[in-house]
Protein backbone atom coordinates (compact mmCIF):
# COMPACT_ATOMS: atom_id res chain seq x y z
CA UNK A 1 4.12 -65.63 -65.30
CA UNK A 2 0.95 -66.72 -64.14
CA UNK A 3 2.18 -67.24 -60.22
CA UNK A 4 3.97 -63.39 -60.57
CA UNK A 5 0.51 -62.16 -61.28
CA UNK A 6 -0.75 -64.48 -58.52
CA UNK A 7 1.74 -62.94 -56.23
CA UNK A 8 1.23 -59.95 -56.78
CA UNK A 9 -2.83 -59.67 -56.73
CA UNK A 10 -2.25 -61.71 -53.03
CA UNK A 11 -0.34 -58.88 -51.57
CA UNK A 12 -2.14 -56.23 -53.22
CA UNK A 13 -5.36 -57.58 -51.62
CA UNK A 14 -3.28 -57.78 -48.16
CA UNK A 15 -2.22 -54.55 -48.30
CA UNK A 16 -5.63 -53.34 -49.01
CA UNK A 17 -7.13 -55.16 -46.42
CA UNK A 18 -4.36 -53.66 -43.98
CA UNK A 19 -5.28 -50.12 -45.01
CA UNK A 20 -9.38 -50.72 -44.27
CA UNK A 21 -8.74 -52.01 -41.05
CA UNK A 22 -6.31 -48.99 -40.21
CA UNK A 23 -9.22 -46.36 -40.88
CA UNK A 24 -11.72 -48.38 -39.61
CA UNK A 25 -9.59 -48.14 -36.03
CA UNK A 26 -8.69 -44.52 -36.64
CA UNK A 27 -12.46 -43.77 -37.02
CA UNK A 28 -13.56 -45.82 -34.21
CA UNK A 29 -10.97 -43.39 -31.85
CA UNK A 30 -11.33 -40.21 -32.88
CA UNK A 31 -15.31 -40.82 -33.16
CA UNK A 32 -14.73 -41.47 -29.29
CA UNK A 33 -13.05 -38.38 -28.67
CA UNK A 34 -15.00 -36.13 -30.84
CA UNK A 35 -16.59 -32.82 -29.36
CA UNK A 36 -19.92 -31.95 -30.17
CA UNK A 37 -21.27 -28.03 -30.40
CA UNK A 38 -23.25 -28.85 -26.93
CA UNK A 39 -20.05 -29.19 -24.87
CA UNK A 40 -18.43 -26.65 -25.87
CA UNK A 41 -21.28 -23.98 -25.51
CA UNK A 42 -21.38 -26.07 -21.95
CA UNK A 43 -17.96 -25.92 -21.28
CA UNK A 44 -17.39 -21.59 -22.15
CA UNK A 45 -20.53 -21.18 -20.22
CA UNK A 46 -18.43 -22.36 -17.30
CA UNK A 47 -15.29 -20.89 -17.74
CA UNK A 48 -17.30 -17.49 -18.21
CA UNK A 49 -19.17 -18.09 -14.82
CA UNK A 50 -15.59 -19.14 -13.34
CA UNK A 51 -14.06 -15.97 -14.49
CA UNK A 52 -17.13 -14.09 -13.14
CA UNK A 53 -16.89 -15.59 -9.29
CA UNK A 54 -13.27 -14.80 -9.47
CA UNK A 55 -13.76 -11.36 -10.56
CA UNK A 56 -16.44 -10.83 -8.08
CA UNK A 57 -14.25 -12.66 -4.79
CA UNK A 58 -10.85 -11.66 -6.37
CA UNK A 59 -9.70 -8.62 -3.95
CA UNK A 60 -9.19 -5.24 -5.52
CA UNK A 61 -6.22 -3.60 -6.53
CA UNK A 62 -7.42 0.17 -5.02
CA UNK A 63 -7.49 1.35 -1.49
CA UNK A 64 -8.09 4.05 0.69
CA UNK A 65 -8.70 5.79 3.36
CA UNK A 66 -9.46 8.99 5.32
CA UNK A 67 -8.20 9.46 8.69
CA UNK A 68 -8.67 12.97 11.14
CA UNK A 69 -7.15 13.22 14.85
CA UNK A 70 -6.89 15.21 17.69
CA UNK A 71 -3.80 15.79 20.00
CA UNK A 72 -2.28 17.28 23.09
CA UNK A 73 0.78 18.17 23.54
CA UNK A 74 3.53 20.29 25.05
CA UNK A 75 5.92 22.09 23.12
CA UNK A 76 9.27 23.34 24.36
CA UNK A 77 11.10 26.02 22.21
CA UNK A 78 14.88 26.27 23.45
CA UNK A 79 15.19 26.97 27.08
CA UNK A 80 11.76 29.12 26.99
CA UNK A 81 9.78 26.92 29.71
CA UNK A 82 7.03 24.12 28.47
CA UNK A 83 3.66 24.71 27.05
CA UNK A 84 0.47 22.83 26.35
CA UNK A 85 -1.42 23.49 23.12
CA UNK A 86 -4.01 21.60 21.42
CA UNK A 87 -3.80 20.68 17.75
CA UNK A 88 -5.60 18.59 14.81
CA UNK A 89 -4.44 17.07 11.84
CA UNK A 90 -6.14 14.88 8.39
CA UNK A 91 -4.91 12.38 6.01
CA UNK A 92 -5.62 10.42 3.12
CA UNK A 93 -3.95 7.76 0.78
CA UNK A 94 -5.07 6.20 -2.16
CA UNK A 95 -3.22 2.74 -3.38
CA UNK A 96 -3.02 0.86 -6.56
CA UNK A 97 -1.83 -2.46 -5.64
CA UNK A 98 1.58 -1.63 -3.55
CA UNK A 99 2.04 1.62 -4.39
CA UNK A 100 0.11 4.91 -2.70
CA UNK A 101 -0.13 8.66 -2.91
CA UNK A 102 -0.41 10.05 0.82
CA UNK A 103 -1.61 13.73 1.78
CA UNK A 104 -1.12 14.72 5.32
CA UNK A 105 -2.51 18.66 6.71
CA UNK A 106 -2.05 19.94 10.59
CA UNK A 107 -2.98 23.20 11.75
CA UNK A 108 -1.93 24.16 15.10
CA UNK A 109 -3.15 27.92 15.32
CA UNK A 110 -2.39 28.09 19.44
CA UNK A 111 1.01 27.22 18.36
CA UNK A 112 0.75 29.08 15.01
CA UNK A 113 2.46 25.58 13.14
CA UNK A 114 0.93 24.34 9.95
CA UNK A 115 2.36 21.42 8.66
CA UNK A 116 1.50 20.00 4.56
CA UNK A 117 3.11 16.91 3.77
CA UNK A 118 3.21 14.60 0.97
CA UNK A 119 4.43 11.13 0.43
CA UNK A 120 4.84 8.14 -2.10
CA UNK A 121 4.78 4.96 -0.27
CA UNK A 122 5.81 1.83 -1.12
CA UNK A 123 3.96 -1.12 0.89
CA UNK A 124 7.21 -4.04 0.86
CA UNK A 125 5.14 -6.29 3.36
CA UNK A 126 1.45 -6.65 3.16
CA UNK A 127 -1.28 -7.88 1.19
CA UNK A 128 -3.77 -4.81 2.06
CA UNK A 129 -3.99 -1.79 4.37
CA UNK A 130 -5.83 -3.75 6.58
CA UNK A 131 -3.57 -6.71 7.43
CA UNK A 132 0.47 -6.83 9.09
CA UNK A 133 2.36 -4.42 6.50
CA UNK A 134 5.67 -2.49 6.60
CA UNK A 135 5.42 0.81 4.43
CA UNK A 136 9.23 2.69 2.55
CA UNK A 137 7.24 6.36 1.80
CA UNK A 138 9.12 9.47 0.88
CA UNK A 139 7.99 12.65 0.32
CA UNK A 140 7.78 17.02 1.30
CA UNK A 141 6.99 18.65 4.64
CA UNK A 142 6.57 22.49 4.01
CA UNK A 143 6.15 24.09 7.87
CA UNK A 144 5.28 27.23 8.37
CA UNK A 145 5.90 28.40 12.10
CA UNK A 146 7.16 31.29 14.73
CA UNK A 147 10.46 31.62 15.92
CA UNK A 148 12.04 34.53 16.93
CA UNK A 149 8.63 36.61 16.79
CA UNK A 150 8.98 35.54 13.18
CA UNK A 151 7.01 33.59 10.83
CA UNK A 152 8.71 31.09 8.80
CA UNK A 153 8.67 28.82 6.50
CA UNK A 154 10.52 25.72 5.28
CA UNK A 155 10.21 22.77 3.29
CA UNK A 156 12.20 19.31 4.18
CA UNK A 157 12.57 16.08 2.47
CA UNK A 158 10.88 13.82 4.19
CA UNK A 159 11.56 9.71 4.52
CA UNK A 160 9.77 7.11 6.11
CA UNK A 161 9.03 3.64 7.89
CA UNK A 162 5.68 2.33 9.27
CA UNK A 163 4.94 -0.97 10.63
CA UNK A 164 1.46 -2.09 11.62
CA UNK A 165 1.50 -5.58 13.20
CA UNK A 166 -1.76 -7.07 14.00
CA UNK A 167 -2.30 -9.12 17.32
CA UNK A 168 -5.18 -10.32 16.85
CA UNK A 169 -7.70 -9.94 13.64
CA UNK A 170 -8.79 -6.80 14.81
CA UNK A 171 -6.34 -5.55 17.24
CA UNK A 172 -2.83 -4.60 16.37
CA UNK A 173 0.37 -2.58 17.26
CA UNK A 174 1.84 0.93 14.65
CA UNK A 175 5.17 2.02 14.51
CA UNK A 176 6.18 4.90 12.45
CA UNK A 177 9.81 7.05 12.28
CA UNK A 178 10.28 9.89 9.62
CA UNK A 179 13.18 11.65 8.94
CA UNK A 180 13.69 15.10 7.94
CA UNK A 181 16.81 15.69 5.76
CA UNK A 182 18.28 19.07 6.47
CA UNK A 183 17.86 21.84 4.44
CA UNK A 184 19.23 25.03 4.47
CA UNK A 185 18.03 28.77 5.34
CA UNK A 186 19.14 31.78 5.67
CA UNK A 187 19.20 33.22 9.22
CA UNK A 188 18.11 29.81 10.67
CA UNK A 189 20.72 27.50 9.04
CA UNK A 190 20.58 23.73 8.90
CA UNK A 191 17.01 22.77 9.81
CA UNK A 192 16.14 19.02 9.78
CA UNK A 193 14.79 16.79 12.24
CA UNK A 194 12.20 13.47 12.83
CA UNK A 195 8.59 12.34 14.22
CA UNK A 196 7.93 9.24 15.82
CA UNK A 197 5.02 7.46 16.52
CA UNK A 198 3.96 4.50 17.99
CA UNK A 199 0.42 3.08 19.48
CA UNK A 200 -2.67 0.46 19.37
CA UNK A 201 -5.34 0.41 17.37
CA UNK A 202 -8.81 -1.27 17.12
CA UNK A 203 -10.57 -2.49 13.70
CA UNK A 204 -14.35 -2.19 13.20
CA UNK A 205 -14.59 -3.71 10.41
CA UNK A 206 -13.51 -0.55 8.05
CA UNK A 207 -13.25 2.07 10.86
CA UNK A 208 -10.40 2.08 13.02
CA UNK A 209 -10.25 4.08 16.34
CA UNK A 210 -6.36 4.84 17.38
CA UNK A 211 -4.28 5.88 20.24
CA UNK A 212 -0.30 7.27 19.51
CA UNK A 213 2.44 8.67 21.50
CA UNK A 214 4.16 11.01 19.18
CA UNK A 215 7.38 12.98 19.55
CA UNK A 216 8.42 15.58 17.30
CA UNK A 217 11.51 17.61 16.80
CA UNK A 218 12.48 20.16 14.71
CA UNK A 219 16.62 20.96 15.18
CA UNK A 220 18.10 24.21 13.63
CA UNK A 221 21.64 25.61 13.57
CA UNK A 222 22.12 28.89 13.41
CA UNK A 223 25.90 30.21 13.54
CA UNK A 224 25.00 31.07 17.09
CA UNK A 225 24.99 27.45 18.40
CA UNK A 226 21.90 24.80 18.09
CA UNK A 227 18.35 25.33 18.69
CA UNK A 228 15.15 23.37 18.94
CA UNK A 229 11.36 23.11 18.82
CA UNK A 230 10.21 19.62 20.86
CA UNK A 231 6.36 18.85 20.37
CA UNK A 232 5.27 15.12 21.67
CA UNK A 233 2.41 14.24 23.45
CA UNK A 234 -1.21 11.94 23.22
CA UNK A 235 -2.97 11.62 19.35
CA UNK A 236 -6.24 9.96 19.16
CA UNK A 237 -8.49 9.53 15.77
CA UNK A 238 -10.53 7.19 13.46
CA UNK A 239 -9.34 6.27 10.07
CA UNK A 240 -11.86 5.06 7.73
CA UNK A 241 -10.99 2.54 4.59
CA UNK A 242 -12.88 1.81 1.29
């Protein structure tokens, strides 16, 4: 009886010791990993002055810009022979991230045309306004114009592609094709028809000074056969982004 009690007062003791020496380790390591107060006022000071550069250097979400131009151009109605007018024209667009409202105003009074035109536009390529981007944009045209000793006026659905490629980091290449769907009128008939543009451009720093060829052509069938107003010629502006 006496070695039982011997026994078991040995491996009490043993197990005892085992347990002391366990703590004392556990203490030891997580004493070594313990985080005072200090480090982590230190450590959210950081991450706040992190957040704060990247806030500061992060680019913005919003864009914009103004643009106004000038143009000369000949216009040929039908058969009726060529003529030169002179026209201008304004724009602006503001983005949030990809997408952008667009507002676009021309008045030609020598020609008596005076175009409105807004679009939604969708940048699919691109980081910014100012860098390589292809633009989806759809949108109105309302025109109000002469034919016929007439004034008219008529509003089209309007769709859209524009590339600008840049060459260089300041120097670059704009494409641009609209569509007009056809709508339809009553004495006129179908009217519908497209714009292109294309031309260079220069970047100083957030002005830009442009040059475009431009084409545009405005298609109408009456029941008497087809007719046509043809308007291209050279645009020149500046276009200003913030």
């Amino acid at each position: 009886m006496s070695q039982f009690k011997t026994l078991t007062l040995t491996f009490v003791l043993l197990v005892s010791a085992g347990a002391a020496s366990a703590q004392s380790s556990s203490s030891g390591k997580s004493g070594a990993k313990r985080w005072t107060l200090q480090e982590w006022l230190n450590t959210k000071n950081r991450n706040a002055l992190m957040d704060q550069w990247l806030q500061i250097n992060s680019p913005s979400p919003f864009e914009f810009f103004i643009r106004g131009e000038s143009f000369n151009y000949e216009s040929k109605v039908d058969v009726d022979p060529k003529k030169t007018y002179n026209s201008t024209s304004g724009g602006a667009a503001a983005y949030a991230s990809i997408v952008g409202l667009q507002g676009e105003y021309e008045n030609s009074t020598s020609e008596n045309i005076t175009d409105v035109t807004g679009l939604l536009n969708f940048r699919i390529l691109g980081g910014e306004l100012q860098s390589t981007s292809l633009t989806l944009s759809v949108g109105q045209r309302t025109r109000q114009f002469e034919y016929l000793t007439q004034d008219r006026s008529v509003k089209n659905i309007a769709t859209q592609a524009q590339l600008n490629l840049y060459l260089t980091k300041y120097f670059g290449l704009k494409g641009l094709y609209r569509y007009y769907q056809p709508t339809d009128t009553t004495d006129l008939g179908k009217i519908y028809g497209h714009l292109t543009e294309g031309g260079l451009f220069i970047d100083f720093g957030q002005l830009r000074v442009f040059g475009d060829y431009f084409e545009d052509l405005q298609r109408m069938s009456p029941t008497a056969g087809d007719a046509k107003i043809r308007r291209h010629g050279i645009k020149t502006g500046l276009q200003i982004f913030f």
